[in-house]
N, C-alpha and C. Protein backbone atom coordinates (compact mmCIF):
# COMPACT_ATOMS: atom_id res chain seq x y z
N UNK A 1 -22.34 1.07 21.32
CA UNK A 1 -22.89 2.16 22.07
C UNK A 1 -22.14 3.47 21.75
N UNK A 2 -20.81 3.02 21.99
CA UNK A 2 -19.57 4.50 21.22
C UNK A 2 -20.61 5.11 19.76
N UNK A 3 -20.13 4.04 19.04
CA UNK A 3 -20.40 4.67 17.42
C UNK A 3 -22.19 5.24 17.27
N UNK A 4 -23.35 4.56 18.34
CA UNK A 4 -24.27 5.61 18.17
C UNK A 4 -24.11 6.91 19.04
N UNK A 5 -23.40 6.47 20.16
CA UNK A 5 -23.57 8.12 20.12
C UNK A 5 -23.14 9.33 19.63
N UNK A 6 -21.96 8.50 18.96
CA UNK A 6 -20.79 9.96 17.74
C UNK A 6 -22.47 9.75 16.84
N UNK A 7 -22.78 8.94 15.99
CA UNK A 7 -23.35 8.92 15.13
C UNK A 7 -25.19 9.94 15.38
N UNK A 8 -24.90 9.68 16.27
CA UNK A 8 -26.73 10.73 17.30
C UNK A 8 -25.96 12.11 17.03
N UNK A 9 -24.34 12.03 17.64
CA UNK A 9 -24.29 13.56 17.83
C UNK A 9 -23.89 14.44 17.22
N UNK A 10 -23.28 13.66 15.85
CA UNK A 10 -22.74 14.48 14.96
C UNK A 10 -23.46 15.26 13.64
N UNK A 11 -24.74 13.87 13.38
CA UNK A 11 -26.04 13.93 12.87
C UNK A 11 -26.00 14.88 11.44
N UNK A 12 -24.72 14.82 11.01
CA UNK A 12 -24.61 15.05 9.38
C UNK A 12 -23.62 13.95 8.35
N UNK A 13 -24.37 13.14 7.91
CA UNK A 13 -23.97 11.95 7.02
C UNK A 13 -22.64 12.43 6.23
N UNK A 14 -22.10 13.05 5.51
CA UNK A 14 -20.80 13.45 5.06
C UNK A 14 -20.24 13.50 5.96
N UNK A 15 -20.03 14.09 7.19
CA UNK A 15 -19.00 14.63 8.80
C UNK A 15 -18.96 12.69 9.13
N UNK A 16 -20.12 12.27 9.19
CA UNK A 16 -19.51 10.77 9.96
C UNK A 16 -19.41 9.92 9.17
N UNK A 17 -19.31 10.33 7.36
CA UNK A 17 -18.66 9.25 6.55
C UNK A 17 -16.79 9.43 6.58
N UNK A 18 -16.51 10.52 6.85
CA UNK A 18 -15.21 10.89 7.07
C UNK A 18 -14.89 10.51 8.02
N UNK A 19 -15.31 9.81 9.43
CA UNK A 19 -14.86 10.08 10.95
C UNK A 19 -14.52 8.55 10.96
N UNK A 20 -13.71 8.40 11.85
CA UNK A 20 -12.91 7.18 11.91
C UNK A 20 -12.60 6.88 12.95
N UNK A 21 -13.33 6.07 13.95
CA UNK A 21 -13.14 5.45 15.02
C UNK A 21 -12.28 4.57 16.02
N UNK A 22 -11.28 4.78 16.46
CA UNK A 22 -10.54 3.64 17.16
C UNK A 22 -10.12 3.43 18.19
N UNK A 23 -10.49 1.75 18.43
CA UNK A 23 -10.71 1.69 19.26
C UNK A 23 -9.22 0.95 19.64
N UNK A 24 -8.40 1.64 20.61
CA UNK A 24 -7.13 0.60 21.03
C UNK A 24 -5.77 2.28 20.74
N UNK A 25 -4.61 1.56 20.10
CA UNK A 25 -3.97 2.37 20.17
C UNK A 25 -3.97 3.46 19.16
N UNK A 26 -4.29 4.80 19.16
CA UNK A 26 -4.25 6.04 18.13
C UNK A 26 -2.81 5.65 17.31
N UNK A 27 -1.44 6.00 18.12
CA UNK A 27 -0.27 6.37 17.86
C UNK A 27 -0.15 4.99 16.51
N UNK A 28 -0.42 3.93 16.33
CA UNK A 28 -0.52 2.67 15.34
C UNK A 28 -1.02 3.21 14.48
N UNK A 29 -1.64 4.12 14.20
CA UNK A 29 -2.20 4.70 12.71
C UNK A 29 -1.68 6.55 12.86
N UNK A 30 -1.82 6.52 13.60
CA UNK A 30 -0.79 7.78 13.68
C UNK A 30 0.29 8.02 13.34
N UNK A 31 1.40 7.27 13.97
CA UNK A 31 2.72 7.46 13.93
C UNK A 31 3.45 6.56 12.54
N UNK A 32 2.98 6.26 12.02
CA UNK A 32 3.06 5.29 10.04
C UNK A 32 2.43 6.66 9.59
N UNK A 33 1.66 7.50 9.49
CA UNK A 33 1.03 8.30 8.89
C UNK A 33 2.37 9.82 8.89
N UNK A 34 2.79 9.73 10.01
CA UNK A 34 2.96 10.84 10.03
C UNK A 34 2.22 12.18 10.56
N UNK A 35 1.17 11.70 11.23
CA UNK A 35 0.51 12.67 12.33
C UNK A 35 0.93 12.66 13.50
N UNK A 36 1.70 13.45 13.78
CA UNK A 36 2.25 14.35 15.00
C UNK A 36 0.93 15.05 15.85
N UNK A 37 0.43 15.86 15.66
CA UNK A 37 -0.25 16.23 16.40
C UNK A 37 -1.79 16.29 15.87
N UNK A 38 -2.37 15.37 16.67
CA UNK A 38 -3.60 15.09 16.97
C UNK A 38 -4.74 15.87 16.92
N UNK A 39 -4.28 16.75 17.31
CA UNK A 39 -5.98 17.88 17.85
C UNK A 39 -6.16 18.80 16.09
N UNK A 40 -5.11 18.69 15.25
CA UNK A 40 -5.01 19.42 14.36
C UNK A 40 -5.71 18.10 12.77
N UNK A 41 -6.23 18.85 12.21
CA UNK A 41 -6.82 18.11 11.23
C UNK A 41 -5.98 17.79 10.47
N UNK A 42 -6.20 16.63 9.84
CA UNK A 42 -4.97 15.78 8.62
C UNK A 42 -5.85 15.21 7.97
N UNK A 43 -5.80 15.61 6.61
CA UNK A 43 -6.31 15.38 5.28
C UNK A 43 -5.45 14.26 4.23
N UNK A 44 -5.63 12.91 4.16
CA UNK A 44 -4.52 12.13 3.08
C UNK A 44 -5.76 11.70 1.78
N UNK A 45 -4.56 11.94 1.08
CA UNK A 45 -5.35 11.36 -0.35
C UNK A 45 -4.62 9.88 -0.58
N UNK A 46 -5.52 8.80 -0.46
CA UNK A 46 -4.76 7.64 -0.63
C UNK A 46 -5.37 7.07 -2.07
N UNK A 47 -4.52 5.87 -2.61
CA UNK A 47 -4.36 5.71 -3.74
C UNK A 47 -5.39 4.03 -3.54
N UNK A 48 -5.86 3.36 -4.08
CA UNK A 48 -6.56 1.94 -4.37
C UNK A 48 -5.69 1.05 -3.42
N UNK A 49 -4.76 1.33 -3.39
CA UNK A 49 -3.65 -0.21 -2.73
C UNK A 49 -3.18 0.57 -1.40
N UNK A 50 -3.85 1.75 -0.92
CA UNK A 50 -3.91 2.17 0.20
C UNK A 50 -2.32 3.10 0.42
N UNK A 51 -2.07 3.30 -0.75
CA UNK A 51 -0.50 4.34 -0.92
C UNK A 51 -1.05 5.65 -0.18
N UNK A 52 -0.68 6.15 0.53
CA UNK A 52 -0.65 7.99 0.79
C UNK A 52 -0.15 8.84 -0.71
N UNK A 53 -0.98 9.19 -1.25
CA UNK A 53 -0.74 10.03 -2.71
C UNK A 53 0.25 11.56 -2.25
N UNK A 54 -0.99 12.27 -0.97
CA UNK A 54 -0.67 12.80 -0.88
C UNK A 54 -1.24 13.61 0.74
N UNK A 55 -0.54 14.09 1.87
CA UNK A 55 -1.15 14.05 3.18
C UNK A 55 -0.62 16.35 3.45
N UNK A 56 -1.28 16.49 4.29
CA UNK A 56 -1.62 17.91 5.03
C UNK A 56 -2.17 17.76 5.81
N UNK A 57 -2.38 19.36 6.81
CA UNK A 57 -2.54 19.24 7.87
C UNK A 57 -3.00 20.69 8.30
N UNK A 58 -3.91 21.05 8.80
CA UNK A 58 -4.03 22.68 9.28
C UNK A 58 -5.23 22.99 8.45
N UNK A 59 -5.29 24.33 8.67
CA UNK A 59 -6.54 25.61 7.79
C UNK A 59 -6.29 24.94 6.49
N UNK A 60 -7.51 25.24 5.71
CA UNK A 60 -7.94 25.09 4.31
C UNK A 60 -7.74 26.24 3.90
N UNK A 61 -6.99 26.20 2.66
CA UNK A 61 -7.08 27.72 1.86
C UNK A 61 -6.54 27.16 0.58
N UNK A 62 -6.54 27.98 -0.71
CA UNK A 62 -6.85 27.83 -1.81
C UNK A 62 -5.47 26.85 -2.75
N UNK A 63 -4.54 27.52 -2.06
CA UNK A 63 -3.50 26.27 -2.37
C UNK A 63 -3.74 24.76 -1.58
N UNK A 64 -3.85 24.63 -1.06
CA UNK A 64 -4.25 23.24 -0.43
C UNK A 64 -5.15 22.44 -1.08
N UNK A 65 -6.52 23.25 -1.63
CA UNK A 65 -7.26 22.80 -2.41
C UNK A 65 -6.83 22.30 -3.68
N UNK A 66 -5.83 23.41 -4.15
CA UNK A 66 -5.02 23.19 -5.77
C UNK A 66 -4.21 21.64 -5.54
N UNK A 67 -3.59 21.64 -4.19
CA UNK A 67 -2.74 20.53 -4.53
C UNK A 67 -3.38 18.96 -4.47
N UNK A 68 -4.94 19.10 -3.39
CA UNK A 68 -5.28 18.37 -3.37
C UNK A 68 -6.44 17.61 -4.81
N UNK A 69 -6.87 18.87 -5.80
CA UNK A 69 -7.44 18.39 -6.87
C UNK A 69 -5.94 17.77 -7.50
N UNK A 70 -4.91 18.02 -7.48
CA UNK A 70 -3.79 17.61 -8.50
C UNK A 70 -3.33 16.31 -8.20
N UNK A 71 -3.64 15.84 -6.49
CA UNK A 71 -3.44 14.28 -6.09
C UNK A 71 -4.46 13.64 -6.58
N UNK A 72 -5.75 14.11 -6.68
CA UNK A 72 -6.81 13.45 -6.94
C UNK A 72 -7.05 13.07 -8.67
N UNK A 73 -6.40 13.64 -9.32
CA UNK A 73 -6.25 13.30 -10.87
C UNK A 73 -5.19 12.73 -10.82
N UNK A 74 -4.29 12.36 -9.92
CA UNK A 74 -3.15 11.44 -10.30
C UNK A 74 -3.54 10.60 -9.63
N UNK A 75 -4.37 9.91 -8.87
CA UNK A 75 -4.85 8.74 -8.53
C UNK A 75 -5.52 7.71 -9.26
């Protein structure tokens, strides 16, 4: 019932192929990650065997982008 209604309300297929649901404790995938604060967006580039290549956090701007094409060719 949760996942249709994110899925009714978000109603753009890229936004809820990214969105990640859980159900139980946040801080268990949080706090291994290294996300501190929650309300702020966190972007990880992970590797096949589920390595963190490379993780950020905040506004998008043009360096962020640079570093994240440079994780994504080293993957």
């Amino acid at each position: 019932m949760i996942d249709g209604g994110m899925a009714a309300a978000i109603r753009e297929p890229v936004v809820l192929q990214r969105t990640l649901t859980i159900y139980g404790d946040v801080g268990r995938l949080t706090k291994p990650l290294g996300i501190d604060d929650r309300p702020t967006i966190a972007l990880l580039v992970v590797d096949g065997e589920g390595g963190v290549c490379w993780s950020g956090a905040g506004a998008f701007d043009e360096g962020t982008s640079r570093e994240i094409d440079e994780a994504l060719r080293s993957v």
